[in-house]
N, C-alpha and C. Protein backbone atom coordinates (compact mmCIF):
# COMPACT_ATOMS: atom_id res chain seq x y z
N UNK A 1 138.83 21.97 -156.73
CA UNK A 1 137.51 21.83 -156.14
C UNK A 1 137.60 22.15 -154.66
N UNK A 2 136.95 22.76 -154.02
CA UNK A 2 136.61 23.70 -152.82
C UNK A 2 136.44 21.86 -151.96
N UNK A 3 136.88 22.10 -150.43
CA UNK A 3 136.57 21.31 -149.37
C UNK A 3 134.78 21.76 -149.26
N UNK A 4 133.86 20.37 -149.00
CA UNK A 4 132.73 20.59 -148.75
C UNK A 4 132.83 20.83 -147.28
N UNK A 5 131.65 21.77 -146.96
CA UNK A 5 131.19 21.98 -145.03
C UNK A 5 130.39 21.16 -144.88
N UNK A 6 130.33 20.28 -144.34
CA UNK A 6 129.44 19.68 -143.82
C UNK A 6 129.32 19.43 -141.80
N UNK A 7 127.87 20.02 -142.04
CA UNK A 7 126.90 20.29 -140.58
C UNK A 7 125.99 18.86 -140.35
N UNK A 8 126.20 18.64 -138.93
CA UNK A 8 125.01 18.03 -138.42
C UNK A 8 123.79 19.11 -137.81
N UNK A 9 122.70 19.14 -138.29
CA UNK A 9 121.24 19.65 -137.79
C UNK A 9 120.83 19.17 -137.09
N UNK A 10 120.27 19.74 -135.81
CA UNK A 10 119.62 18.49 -134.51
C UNK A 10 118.45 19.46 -134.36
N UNK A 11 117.41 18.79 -134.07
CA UNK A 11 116.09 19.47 -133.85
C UNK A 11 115.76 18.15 -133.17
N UNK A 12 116.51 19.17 -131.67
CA UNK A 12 116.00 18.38 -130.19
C UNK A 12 114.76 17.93 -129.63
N UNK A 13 114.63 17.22 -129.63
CA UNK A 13 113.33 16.45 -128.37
C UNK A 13 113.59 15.72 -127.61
N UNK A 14 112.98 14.88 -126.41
CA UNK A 14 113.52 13.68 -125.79
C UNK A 14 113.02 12.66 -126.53
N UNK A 15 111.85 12.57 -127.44
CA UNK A 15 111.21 11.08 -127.45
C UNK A 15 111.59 10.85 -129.08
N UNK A 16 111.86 12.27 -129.88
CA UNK A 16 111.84 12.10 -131.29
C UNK A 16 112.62 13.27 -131.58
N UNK A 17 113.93 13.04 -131.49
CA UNK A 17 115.14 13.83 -132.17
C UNK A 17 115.13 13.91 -133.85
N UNK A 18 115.10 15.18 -134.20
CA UNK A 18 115.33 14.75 -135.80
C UNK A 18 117.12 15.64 -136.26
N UNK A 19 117.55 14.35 -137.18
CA UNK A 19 118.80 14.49 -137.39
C UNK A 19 118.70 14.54 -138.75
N UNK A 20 120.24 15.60 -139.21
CA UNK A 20 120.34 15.21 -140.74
C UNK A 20 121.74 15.90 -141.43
N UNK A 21 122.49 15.32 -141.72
CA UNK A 21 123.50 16.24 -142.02
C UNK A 21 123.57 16.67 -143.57
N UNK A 22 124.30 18.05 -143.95
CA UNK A 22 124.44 18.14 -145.01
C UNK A 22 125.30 19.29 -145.46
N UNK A 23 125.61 18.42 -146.73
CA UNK A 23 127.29 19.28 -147.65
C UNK A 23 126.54 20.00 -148.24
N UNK A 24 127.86 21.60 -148.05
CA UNK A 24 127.52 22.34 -148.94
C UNK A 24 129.01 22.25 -149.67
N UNK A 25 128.68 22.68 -151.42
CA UNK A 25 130.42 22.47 -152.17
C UNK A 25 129.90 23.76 -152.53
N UNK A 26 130.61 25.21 -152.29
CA UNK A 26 129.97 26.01 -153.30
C UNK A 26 128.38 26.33 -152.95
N UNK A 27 127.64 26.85 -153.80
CA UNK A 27 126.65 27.41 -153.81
C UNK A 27 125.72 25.25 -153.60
N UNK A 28 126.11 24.60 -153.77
CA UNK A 28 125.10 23.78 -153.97
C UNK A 28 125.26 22.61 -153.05
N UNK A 29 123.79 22.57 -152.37
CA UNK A 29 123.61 21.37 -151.04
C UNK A 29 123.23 19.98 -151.14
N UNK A 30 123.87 19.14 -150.35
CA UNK A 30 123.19 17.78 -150.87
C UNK A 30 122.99 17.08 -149.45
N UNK A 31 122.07 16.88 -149.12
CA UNK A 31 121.46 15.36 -148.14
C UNK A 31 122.55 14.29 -148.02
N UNK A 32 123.44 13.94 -146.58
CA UNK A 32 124.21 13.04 -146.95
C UNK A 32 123.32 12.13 -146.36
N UNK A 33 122.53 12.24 -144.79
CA UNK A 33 121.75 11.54 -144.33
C UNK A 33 120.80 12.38 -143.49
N UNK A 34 119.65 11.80 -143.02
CA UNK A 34 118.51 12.18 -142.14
C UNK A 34 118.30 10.86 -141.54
N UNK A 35 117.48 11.12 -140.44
CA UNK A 35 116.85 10.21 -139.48
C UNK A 35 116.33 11.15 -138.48
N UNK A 36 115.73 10.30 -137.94
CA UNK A 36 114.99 10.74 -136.49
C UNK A 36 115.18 9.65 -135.23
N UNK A 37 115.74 10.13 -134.11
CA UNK A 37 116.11 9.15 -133.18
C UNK A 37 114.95 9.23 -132.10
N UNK A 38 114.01 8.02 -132.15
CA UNK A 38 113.51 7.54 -131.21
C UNK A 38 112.97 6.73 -130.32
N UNK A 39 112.83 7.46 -129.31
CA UNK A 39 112.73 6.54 -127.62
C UNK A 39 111.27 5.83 -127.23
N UNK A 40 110.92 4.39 -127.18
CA UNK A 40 109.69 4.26 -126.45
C UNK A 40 109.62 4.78 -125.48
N UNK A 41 107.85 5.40 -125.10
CA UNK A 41 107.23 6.22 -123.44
C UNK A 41 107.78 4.92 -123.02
N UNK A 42 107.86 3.77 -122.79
CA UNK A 42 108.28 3.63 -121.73
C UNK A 42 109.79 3.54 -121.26
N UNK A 43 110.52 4.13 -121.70
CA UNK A 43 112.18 4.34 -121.29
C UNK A 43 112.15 5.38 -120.57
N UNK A 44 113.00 5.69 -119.59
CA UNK A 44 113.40 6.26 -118.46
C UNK A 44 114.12 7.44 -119.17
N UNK A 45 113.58 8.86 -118.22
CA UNK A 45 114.18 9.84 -119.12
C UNK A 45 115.60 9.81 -119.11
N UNK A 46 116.11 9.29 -118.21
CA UNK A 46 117.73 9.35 -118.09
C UNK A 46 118.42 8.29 -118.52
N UNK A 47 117.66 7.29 -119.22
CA UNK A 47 118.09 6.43 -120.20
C UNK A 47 118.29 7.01 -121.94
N UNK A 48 116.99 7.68 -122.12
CA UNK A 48 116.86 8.55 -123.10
C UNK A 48 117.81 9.45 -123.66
N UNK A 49 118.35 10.34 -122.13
CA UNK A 49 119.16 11.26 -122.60
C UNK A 49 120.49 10.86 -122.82
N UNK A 50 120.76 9.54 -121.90
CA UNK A 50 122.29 8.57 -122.29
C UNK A 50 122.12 8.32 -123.34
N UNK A 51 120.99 7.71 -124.14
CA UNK A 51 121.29 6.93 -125.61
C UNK A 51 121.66 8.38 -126.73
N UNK A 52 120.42 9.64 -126.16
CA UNK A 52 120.49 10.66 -127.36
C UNK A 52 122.05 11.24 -126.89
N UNK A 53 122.48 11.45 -126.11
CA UNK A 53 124.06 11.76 -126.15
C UNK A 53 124.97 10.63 -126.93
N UNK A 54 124.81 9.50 -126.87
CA UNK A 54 125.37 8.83 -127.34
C UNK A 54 125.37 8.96 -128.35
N UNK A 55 124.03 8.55 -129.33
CA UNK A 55 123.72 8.67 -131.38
C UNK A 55 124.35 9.93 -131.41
N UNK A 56 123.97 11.15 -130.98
CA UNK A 56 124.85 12.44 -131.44
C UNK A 56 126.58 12.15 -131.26
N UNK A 57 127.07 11.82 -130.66
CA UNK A 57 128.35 11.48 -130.71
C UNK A 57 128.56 10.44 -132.10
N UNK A 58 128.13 9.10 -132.04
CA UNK A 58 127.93 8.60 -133.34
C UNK A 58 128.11 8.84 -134.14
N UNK A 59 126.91 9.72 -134.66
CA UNK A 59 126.94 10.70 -135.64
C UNK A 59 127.81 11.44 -136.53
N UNK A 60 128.55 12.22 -135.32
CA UNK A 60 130.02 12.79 -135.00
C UNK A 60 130.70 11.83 -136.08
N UNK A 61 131.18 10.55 -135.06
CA UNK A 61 132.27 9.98 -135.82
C UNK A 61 131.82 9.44 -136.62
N UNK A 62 130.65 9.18 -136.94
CA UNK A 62 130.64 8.62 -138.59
C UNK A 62 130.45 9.44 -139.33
N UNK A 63 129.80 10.65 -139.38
CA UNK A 63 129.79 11.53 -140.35
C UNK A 63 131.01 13.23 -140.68
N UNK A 64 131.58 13.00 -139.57
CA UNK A 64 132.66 14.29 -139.42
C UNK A 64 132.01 15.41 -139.69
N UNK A 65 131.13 15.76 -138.96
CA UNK A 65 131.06 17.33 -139.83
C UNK A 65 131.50 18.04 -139.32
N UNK A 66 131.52 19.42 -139.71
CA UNK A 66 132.75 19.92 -139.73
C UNK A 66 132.26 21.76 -138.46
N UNK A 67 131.05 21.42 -138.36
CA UNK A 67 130.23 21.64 -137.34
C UNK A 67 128.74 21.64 -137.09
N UNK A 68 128.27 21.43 -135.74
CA UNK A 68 126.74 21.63 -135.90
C UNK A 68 125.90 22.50 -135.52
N UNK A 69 124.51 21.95 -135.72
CA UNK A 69 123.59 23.48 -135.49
C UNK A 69 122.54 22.79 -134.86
N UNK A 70 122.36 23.86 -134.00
CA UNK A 70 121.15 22.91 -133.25
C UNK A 70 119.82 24.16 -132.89
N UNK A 71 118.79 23.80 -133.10
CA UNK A 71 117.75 25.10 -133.04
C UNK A 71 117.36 25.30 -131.39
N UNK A 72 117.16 26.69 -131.99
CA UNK A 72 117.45 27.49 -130.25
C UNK A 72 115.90 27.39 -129.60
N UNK A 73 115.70 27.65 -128.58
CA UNK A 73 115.02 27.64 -127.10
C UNK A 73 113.50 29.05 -127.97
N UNK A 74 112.29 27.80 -128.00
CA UNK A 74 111.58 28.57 -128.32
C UNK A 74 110.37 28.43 -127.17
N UNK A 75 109.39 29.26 -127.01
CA UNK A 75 108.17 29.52 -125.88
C UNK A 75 107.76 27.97 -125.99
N UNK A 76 107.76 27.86 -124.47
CA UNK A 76 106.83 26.69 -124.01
C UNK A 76 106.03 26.94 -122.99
N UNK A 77 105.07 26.71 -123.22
CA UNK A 77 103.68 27.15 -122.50
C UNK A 77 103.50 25.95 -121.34
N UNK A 78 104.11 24.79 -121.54
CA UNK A 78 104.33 23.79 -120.26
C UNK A 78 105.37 23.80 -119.53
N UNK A 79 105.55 23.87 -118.51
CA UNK A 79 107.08 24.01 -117.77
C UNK A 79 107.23 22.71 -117.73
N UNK A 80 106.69 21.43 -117.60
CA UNK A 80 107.12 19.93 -117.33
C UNK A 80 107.77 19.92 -118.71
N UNK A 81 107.19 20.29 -120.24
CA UNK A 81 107.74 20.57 -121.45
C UNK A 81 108.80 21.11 -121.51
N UNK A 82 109.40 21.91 -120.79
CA UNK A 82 109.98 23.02 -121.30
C UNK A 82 110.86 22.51 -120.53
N UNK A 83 111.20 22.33 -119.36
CA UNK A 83 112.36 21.62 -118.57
C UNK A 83 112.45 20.04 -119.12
N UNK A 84 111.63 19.45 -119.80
CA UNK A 84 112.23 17.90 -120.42
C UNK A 84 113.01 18.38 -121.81
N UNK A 85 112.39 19.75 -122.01
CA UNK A 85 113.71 19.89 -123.50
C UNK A 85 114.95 20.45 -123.29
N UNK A 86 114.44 21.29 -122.29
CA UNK A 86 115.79 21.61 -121.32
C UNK A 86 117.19 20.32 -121.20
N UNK A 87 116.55 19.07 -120.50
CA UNK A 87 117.52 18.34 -120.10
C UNK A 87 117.91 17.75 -121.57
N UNK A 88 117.32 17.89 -122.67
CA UNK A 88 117.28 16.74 -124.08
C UNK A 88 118.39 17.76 -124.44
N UNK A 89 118.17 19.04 -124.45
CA UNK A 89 119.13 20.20 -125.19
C UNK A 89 120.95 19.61 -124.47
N UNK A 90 120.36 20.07 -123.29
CA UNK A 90 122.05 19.70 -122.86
C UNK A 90 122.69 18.23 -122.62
N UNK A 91 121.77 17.25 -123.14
CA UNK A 91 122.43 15.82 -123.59
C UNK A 91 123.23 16.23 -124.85
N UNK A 92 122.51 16.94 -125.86
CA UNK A 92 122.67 17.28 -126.87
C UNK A 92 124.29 17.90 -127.43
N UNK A 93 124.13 18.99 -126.69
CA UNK A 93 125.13 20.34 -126.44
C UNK A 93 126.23 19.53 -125.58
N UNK A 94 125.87 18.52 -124.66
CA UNK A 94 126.95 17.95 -124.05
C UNK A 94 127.94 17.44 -124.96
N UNK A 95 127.03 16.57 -125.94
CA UNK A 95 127.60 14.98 -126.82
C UNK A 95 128.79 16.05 -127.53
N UNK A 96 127.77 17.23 -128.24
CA UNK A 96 128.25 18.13 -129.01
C UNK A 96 130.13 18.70 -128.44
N UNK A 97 129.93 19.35 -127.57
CA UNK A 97 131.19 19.60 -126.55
C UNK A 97 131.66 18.89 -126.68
N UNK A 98 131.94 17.56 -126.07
CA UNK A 98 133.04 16.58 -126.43
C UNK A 98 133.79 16.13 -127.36
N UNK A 99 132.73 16.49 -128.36
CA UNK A 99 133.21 16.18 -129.71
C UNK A 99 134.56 17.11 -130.38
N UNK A 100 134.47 18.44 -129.68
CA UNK A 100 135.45 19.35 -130.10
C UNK A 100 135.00 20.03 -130.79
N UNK A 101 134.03 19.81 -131.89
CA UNK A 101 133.18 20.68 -133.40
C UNK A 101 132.61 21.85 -132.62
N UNK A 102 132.66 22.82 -133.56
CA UNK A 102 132.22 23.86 -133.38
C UNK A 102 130.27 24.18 -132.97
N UNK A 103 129.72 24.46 -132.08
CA UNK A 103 128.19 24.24 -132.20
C UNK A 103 127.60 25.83 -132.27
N UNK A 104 126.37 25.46 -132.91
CA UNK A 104 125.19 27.26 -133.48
C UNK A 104 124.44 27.02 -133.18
N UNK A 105 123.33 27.93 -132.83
CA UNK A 105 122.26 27.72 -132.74
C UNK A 105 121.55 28.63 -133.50
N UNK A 106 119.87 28.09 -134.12
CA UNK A 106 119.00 29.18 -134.58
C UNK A 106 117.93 29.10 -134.01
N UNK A 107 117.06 30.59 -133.95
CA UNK A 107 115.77 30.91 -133.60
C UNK A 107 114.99 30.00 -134.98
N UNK A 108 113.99 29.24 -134.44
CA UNK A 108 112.92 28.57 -135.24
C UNK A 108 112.54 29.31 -136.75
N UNK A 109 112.14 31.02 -136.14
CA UNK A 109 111.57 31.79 -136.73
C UNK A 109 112.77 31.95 -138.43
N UNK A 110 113.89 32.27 -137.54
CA UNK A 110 115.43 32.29 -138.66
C UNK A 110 115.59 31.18 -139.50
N UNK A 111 115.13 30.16 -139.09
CA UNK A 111 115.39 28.73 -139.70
C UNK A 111 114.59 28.34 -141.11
N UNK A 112 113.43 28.81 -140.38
CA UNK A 112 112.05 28.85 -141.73
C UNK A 112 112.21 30.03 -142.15
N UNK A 113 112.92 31.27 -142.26
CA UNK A 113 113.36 32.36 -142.96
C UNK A 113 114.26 32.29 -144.16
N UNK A 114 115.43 31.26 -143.81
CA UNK A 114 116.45 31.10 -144.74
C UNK A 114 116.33 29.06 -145.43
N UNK A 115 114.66 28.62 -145.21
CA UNK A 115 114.36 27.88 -146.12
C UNK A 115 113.42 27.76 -146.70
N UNK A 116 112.45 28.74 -146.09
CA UNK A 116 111.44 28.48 -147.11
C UNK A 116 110.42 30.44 -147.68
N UNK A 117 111.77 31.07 -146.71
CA UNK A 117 111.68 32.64 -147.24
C UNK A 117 110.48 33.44 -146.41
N UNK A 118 109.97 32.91 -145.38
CA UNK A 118 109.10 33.06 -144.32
C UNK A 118 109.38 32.46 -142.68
N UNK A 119 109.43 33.57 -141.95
CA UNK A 119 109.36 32.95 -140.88
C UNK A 119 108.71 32.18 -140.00
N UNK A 120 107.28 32.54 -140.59
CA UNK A 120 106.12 31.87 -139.87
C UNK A 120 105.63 30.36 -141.05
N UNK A 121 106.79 30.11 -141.87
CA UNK A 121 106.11 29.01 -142.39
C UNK A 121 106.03 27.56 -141.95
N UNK A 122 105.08 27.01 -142.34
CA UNK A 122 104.30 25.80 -141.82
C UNK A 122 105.29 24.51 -141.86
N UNK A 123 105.14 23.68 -141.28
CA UNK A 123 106.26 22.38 -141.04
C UNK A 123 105.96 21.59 -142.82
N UNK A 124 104.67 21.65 -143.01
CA UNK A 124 104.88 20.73 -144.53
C UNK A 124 105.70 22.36 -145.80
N UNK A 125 105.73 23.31 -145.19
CA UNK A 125 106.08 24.47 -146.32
C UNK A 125 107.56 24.22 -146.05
N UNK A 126 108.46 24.05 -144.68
CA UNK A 126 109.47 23.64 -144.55
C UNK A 126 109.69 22.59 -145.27
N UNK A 127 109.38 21.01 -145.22
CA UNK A 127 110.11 20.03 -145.39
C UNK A 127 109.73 20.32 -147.16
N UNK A 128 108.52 21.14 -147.67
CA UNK A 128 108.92 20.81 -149.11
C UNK A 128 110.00 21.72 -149.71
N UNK A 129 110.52 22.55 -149.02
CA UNK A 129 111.48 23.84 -149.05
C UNK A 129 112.90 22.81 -149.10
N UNK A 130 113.12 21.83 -148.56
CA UNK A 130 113.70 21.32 -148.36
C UNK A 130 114.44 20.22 -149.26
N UNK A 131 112.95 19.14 -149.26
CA UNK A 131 112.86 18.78 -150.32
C UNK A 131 113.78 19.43 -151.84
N UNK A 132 113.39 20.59 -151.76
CA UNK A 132 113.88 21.62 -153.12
C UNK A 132 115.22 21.82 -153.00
N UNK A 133 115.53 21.76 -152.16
CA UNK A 133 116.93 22.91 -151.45
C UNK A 133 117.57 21.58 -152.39
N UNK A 134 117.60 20.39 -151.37
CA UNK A 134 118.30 19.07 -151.43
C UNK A 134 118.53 17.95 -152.57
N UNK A 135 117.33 18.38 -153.24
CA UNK A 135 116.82 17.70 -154.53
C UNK A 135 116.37 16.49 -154.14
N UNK A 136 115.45 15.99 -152.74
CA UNK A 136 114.94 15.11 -152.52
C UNK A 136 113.54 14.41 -153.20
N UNK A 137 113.45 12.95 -152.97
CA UNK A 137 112.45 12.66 -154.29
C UNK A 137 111.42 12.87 -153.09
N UNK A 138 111.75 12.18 -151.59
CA UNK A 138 110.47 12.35 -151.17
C UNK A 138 110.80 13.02 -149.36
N UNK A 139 109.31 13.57 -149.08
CA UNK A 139 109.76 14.29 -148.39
C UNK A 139 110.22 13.24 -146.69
N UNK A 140 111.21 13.90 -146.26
CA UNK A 140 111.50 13.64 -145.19
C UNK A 140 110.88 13.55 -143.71
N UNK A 141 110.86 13.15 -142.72
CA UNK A 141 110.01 12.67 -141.89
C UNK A 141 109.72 14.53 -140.89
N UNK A 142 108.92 14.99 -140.55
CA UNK A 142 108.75 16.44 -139.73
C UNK A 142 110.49 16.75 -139.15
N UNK A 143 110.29 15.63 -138.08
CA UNK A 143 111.44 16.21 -137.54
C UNK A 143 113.19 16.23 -138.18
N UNK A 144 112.85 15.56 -139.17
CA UNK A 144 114.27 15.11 -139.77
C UNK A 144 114.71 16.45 -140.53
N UNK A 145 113.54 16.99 -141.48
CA UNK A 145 113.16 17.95 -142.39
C UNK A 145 113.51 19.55 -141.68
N UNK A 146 112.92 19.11 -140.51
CA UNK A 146 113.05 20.43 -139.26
C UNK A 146 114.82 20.59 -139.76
N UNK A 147 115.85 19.65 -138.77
CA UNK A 147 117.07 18.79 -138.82
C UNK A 147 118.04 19.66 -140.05
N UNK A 148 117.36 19.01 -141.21
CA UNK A 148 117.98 19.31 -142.32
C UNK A 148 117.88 20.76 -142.60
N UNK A 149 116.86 21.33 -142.26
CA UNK A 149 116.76 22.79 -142.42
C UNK A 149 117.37 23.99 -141.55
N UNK A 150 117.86 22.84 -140.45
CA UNK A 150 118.68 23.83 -139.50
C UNK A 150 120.39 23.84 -140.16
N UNK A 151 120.45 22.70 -140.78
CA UNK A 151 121.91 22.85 -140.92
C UNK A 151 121.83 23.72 -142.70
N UNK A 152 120.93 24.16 -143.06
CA UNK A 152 120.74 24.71 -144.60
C UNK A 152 120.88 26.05 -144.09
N UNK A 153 119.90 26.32 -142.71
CA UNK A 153 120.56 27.42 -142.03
C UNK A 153 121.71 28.08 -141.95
N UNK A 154 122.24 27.12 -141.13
CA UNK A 154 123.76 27.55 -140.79
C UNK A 154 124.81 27.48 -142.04
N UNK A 155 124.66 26.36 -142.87
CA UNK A 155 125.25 26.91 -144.15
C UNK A 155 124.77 28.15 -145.32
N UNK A 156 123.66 28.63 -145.00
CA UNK A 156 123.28 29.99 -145.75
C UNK A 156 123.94 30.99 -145.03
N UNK A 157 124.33 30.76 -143.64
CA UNK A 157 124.64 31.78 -142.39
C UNK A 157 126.02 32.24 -142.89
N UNK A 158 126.86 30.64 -142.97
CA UNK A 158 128.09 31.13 -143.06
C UNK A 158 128.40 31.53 -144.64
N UNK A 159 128.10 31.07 -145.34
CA UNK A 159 128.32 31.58 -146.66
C UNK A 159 128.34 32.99 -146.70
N UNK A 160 127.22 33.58 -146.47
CA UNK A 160 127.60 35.24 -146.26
C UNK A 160 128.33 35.85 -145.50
N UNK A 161 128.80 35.16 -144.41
CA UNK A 161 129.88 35.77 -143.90
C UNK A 161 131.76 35.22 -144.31
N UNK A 162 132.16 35.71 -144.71
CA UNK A 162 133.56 34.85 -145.21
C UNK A 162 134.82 35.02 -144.16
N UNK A 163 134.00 35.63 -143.13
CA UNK A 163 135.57 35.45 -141.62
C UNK A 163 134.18 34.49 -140.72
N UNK A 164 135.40 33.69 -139.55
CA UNK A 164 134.86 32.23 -139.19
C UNK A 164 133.95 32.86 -138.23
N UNK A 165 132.46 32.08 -138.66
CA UNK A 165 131.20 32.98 -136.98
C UNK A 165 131.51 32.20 -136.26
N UNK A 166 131.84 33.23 -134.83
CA UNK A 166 131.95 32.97 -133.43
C UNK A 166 130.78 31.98 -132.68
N UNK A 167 130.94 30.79 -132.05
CA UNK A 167 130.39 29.87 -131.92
C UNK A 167 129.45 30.22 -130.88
N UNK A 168 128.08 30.21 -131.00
CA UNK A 168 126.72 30.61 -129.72
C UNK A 168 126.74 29.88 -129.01
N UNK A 169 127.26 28.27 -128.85
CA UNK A 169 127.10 27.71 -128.11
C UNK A 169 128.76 26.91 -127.27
């Protein structure tokens, strides 16, 4: 029997991180866990980004995977937005680094391409894509679903390629 890969998926935010890791054995995926990590408005962003560095490390050691994926830098039409995901990304990418594991990233568009066979598909067309992929009874929370679909990503990614992809991040 083949070693399973197993990825942590992060679909960054500051206030509502969605997490989820998952084995692939072979052609077939399974949900080991999901969650979504989040912060009350009233916590301090630099409290925020200590705790979300922290759970991603966590994570790490309780779940070993064997690398992660984290979705890439898409248009933000707010710059106060766009620089608070900024700092959430590299809590993220930090925890990630330390850890030693290998880290990926995907375009949004790529992510909903290789789960639900469209790039422009909708967050409930994702998580029920997902749902399917995973054999879940019920569907998972937006961002967790996001999470799980990034690391379905990166395990559809590497499967087709059979020499090791060079790490984006």
């Amino acid at each position: 029997m083949s070693q399973p890969a197993r990825v942590l998926g992060i679909d960054t935010a500051l206030r509502c991180t969605g997490v989820g890791v998952v084995d692939a054995v072979g052609s077939r995926l399974s949900s080991v866990m999901f969650d979504t990590i989040r912060f009350p408005q009233d916590c301090r962003i630099s409290e925020c980004l200590l705790r979300l560095a922290n759970r991603i490390q966590e994570l790490v050691d309780e779940h070993q995977p064997t690398a992660l994926a984290l979705e890439g830098v898409f248009f933000c039409r707010n710059a106060r937005t766009a620089l608070i995901l900024g700092q959430a990304r590299g809590a993220v990418i930090a925890a990630g680094a330390r850890t030693g594991r290998p880290m990926y990233e995907y375009e949004p568009r790529r992510v909903k391409q290789a789960v639900a066979g469209f790039g422009g598909a909708t967050k409930e067309q994702v998580q029920r894509m997902v749902m399917s992929l995973l054999g879940l009874r019920t569907a998972p929370p937006e961002d967790a679903a996001d999470a799980l679909a990034i690391a379905i990503c990166h395990l559809n990614n590497c499967s087709r390629h059979a020499v090791l992809m060079p790490e984006s991040l």
